[in-house]
Protein backbone atom coordinates (compact mmCIF):
# COMPACT_ATOMS: atom_id res chain seq x y z
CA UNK A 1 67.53 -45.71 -56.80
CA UNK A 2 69.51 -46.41 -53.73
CA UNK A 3 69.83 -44.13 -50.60
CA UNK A 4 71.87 -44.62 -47.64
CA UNK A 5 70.65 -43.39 -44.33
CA UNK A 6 74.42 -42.17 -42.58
CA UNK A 7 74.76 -39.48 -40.10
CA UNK A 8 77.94 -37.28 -40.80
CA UNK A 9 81.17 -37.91 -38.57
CA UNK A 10 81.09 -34.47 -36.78
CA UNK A 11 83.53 -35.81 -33.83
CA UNK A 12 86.49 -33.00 -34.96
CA UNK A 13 84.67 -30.38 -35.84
CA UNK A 14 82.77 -30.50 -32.37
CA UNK A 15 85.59 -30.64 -30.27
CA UNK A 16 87.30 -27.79 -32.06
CA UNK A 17 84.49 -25.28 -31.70
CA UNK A 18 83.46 -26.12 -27.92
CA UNK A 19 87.10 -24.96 -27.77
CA UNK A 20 86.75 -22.29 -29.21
CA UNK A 21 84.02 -21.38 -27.27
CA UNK A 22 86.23 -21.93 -23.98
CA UNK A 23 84.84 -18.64 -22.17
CA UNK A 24 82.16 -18.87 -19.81
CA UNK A 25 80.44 -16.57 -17.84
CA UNK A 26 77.85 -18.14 -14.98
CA UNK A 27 74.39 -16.72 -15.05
CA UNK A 28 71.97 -17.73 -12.60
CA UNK A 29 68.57 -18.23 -14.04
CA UNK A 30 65.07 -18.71 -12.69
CA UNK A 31 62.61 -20.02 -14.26
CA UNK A 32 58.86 -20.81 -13.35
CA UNK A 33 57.70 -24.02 -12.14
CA UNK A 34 54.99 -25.27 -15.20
CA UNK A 35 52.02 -27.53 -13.85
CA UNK A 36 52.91 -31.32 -14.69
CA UNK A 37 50.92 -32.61 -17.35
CA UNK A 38 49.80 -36.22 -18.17
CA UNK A 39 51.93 -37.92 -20.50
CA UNK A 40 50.66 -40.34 -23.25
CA UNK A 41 52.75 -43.08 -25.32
CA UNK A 42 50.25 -45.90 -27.18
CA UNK A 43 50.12 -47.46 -30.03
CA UNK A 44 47.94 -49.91 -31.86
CA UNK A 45 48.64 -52.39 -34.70
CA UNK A 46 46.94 -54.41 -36.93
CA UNK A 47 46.42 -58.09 -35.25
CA UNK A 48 47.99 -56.76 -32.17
CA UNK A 49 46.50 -55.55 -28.86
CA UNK A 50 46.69 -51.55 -27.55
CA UNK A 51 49.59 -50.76 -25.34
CA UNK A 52 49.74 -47.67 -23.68
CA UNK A 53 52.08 -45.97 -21.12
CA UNK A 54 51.16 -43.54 -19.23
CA UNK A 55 53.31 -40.65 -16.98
CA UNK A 56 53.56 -37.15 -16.00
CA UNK A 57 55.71 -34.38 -17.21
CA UNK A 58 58.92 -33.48 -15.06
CA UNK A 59 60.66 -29.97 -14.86
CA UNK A 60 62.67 -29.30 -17.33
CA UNK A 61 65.89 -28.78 -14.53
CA UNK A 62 64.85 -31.56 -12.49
CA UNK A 63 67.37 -34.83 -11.94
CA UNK A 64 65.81 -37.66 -13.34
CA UNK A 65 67.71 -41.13 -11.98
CA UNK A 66 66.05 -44.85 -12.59
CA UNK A 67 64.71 -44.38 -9.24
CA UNK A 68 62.91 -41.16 -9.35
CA UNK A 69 61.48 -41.77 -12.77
CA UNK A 70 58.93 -44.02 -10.95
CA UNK A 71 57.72 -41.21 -9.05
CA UNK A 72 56.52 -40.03 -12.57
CA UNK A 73 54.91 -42.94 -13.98
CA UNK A 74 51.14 -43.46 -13.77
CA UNK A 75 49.12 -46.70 -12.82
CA UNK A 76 46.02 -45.02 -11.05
CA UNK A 77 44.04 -43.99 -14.75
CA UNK A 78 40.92 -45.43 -16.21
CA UNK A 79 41.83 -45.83 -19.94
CA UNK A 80 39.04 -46.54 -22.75
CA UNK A 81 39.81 -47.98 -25.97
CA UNK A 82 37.40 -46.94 -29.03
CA UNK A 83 36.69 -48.18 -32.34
CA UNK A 84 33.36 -47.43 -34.40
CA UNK A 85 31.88 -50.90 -32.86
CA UNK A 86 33.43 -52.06 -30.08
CA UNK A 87 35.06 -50.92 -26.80
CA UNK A 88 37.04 -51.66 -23.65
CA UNK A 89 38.91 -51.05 -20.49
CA UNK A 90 42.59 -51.47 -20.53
CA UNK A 91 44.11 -53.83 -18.03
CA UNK A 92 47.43 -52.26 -16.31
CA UNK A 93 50.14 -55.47 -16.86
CA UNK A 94 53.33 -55.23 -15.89
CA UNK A 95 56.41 -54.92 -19.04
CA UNK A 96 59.69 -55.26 -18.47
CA UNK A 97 60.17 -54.12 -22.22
CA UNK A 98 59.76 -50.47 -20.70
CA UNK A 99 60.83 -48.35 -18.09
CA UNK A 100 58.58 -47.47 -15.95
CA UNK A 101 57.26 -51.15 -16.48
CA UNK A 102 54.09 -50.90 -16.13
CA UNK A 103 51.89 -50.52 -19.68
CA UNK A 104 48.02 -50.55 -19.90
CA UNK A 105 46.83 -53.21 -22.73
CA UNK A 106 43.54 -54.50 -24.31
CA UNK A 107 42.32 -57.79 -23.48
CA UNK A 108 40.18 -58.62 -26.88
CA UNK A 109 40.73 -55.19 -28.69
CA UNK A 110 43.20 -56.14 -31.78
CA UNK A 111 43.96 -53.30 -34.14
CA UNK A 112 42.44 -53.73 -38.07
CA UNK A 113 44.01 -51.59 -40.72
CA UNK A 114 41.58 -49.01 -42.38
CA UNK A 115 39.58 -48.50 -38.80
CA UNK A 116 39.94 -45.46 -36.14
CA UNK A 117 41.09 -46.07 -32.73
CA UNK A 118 40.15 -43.64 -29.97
CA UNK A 119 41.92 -43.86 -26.25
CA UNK A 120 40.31 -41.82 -23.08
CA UNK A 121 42.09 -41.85 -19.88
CA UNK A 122 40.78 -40.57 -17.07
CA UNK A 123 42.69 -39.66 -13.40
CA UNK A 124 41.15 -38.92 -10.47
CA UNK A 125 42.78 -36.77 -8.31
CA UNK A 126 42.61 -38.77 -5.09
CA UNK A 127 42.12 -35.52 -2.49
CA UNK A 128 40.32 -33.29 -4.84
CA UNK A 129 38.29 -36.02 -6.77
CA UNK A 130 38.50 -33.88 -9.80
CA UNK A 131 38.77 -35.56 -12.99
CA UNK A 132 41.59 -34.86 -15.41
CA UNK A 133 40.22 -36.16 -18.90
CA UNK A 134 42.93 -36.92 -21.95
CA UNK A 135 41.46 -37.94 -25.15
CA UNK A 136 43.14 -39.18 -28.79
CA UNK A 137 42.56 -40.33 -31.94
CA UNK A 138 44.42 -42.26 -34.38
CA UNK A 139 43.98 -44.56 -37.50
CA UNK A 140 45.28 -48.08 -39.04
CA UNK A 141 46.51 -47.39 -43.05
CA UNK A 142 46.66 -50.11 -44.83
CA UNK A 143 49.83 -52.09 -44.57
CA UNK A 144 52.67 -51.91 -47.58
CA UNK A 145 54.86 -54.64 -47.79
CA UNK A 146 58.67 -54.59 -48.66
CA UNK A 147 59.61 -55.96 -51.63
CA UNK A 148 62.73 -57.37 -49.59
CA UNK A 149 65.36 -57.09 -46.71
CA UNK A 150 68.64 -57.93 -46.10
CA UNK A 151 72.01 -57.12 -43.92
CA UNK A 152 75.18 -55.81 -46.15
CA UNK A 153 78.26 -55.46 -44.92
CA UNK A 154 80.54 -52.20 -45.55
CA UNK A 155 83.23 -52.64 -47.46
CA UNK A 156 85.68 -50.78 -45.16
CA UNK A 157 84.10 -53.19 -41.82
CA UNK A 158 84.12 -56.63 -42.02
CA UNK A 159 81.86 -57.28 -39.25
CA UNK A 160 79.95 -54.61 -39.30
CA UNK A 161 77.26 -52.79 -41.98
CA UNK A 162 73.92 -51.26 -42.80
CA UNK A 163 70.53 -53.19 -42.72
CA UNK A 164 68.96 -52.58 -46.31
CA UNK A 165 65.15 -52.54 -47.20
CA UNK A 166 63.97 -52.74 -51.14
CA UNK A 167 60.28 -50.80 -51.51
CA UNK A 168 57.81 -50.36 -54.04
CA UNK A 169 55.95 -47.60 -53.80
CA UNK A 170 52.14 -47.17 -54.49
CA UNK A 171 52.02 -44.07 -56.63
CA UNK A 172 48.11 -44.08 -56.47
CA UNK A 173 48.42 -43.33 -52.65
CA UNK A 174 50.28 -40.75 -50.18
CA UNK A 175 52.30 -42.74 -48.06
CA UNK A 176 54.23 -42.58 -44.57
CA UNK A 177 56.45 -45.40 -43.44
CA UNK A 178 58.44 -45.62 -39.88
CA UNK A 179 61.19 -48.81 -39.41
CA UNK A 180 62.03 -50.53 -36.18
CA UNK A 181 64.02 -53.40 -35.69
CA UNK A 182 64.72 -55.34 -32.60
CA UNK A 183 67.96 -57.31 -32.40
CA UNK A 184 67.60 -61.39 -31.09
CA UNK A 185 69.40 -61.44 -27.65
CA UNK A 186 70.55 -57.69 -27.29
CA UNK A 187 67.13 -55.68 -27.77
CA UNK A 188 63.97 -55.98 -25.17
CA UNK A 189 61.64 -54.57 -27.71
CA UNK A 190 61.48 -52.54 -30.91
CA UNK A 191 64.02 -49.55 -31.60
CA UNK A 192 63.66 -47.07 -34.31
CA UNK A 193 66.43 -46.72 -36.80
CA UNK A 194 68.37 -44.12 -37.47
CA UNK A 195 66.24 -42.08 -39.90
CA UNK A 196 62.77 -44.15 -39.01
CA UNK A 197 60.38 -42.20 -40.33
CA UNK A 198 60.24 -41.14 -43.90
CA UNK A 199 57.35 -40.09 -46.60
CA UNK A 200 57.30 -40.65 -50.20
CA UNK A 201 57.85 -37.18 -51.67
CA UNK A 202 60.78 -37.87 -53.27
CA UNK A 203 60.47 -41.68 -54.17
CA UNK A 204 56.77 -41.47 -55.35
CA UNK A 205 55.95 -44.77 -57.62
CA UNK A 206 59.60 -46.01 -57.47
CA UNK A 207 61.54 -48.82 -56.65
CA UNK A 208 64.49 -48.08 -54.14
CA UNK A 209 66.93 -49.50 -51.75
CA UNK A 210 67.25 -47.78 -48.47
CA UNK A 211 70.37 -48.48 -46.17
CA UNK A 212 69.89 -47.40 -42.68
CA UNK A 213 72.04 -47.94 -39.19
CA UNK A 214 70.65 -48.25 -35.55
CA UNK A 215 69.26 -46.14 -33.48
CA UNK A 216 71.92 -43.90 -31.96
CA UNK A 217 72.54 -42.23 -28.58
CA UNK A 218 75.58 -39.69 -29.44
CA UNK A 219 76.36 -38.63 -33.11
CA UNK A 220 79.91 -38.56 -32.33
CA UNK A 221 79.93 -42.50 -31.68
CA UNK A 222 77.76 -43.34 -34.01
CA UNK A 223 81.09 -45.05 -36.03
CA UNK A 224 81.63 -47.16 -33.49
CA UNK A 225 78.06 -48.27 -31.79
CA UNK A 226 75.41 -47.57 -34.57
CA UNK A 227 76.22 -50.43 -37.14
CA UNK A 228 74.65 -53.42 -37.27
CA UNK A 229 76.44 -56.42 -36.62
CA UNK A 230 77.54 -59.75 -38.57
CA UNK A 231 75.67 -62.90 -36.09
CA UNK A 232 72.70 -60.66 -35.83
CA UNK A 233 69.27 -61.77 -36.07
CA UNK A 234 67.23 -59.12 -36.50
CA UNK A 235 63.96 -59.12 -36.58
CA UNK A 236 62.25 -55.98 -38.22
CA UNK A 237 59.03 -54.01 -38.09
CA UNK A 238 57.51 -52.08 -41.06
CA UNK A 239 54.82 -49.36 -40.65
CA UNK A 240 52.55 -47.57 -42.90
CA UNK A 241 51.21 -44.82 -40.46
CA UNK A 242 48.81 -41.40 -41.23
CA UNK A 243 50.09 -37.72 -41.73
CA UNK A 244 49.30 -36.96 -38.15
CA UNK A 245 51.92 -39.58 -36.53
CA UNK A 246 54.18 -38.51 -39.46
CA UNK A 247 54.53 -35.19 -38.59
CA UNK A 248 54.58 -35.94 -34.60
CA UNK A 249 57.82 -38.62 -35.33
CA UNK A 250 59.56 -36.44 -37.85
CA UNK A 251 59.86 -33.74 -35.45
CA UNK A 252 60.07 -35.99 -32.67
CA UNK A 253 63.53 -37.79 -34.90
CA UNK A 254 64.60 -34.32 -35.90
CA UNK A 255 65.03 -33.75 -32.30
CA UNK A 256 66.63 -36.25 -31.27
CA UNK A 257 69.20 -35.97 -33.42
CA UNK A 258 69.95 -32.27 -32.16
CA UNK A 259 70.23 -33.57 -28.95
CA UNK A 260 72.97 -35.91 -29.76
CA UNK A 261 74.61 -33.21 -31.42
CA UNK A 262 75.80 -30.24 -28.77
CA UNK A 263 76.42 -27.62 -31.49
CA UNK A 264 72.47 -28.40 -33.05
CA UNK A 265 68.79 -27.20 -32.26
CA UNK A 266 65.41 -28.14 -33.55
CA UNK A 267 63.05 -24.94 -33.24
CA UNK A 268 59.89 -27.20 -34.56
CA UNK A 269 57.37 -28.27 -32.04
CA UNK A 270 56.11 -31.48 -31.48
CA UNK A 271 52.90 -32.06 -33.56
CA UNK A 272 50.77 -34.46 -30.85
CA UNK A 273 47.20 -35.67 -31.35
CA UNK A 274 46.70 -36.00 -27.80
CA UNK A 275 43.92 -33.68 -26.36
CA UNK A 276 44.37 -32.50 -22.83
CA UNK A 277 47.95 -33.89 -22.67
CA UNK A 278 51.11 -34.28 -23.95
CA UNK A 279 52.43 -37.60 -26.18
CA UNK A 280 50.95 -39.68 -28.96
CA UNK A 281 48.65 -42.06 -30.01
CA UNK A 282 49.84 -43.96 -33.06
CA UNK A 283 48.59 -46.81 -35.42
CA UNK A 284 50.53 -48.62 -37.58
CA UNK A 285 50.01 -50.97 -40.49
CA UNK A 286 52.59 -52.86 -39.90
CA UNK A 287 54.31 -56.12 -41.45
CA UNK A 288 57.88 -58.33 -40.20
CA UNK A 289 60.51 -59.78 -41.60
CA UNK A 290 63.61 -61.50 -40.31
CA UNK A 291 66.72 -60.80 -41.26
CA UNK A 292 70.17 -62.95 -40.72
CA UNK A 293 73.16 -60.54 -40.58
CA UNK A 294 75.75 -63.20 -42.87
């Protein structure tokens, strides 16, 4: 079985209908201001230490610039990391892999597949000195390892194609997989794919060979920006994760991809584990590869 992962060229047919819809009529709207709420992004892998990043929620009209996004990062919070034996404070290190860069880590904490991890942050508020507790759980499946990977070219672009995984899957066991890659010399850290996140229902027990493209930012350029490149090295990340950070990233990719497109919506709501907050707290069973675009 082979499947390609390609999102449709929907360039004309967008420009056409915002045509179309050419009349406008101004309304002037007012909407409530919500309370800000603490916003969580961590992960955990096997053999790798917890990285967390912590900020608060902005309104949804607000302008957000690479200045004022640092008024909405967090580096004040005592965060906890849990497993069923052990524990530990996570040190606040400075990242310039992210923006904000500023991500809390363990120290000696490394992720083991088949264990729970649970994260607490706590945040004072410095005039009240109330505490604002956020809590989450996640867990480490067991990691699945490709069968292979490689970079094929398209036969219409000489330079430029599709990176291509070949899985086995476990028909014993439900499974949930999300892909990242991270190019050598042009990405600071790991980027999802395309379509990242995918489940087994339909290729339960099989072999097949999955094509996918980069992570986009418009759908409309996707032709031109989204391929993957002949010189690349490419290093990529495969991840067995749980139903819970499944359904979060689904939703979360489903999203993103109406967002690229003007003419789209996604009326599903974002699935998170985290308790007293907004984000998610994911563990992956994860394995690399490297792959030589030729």
């Amino acid at each position: 079985m082979r499947l390609l992962f390609k999102i449709p060229d929907i360039a004309y047919t967008t420009v056409i209908l915002l045509l179309i819809m050419s009349c406008e009529k101004e309304l002037d709207l007012k909407f409530p201001e919500t309370p800000s709420k603490l916003v969580v992004e961590g992960w955990i892998e096997n053999g790798k230490k917890a990285e967390i990043i912590l900020s608060h929620s902005a309104p949804y009209f607000s302008s957000i610039d690479s200045n004022s996004i640092l008024q909405f990062a967090e580096s004040h919070a005592k965060v906890t990391l849990f497993s069923d034996t052990e524990n530990e404070i996570l040190t606040l290190r400075p990242n310039q892999s992210y923006f904000p860069p500023l991500v809390y880590t363990s120290v000696d904490m490394e992720g083991e597949w088949g264990k729970s991890y649970s994260v607490q942050v706590i945040l004072t508020n410095q005039y009240t000195g109330i505490k604002d507790t956020v809590t989450g759980t996640t867990t480490i499946p067991k990691p699945v390892e490709l069968d292979s990977v490689w970079y094929e070219s398209d036969t219409d672009l000489d330079t430029k194609g599709h990176l291509w995984i070949r899985l086995t899957d476990d028909p014993s066991v439900k499974n949930y997989y999300r892909l990242m890659y991270k190019r050598k010399g042009k990405d600071i850290r790991y980027v999802s794919t395309n379509i990242s996140v995918f489940s087994d229902v339909l290729i339960n027990g099989k072999t097949v060979d999955m094509g996918f493209l980069r992570g986009f930012s418009s759908l409309i350029d996707a032709k031109n920006e989204n391929y993957f490149e002949t010189g690349d090295t490419v290093s990529v990340r495969f991840c067995t994760i749980d139903k819970a950070q499944f359904e979060f990233w689904n939703v979360y990719q489903s999203k993103v991809m109406a967002s690229a497109n003007p003419l789209a919506t996604s009326n599903n709501q974002l699935k998170s584990n985290i308790r007293g907050g907004l984000g998610i707290w994911t563990g992956y069973g994860a394995t690399y590869y490297t792959v030589y675009a030729k």
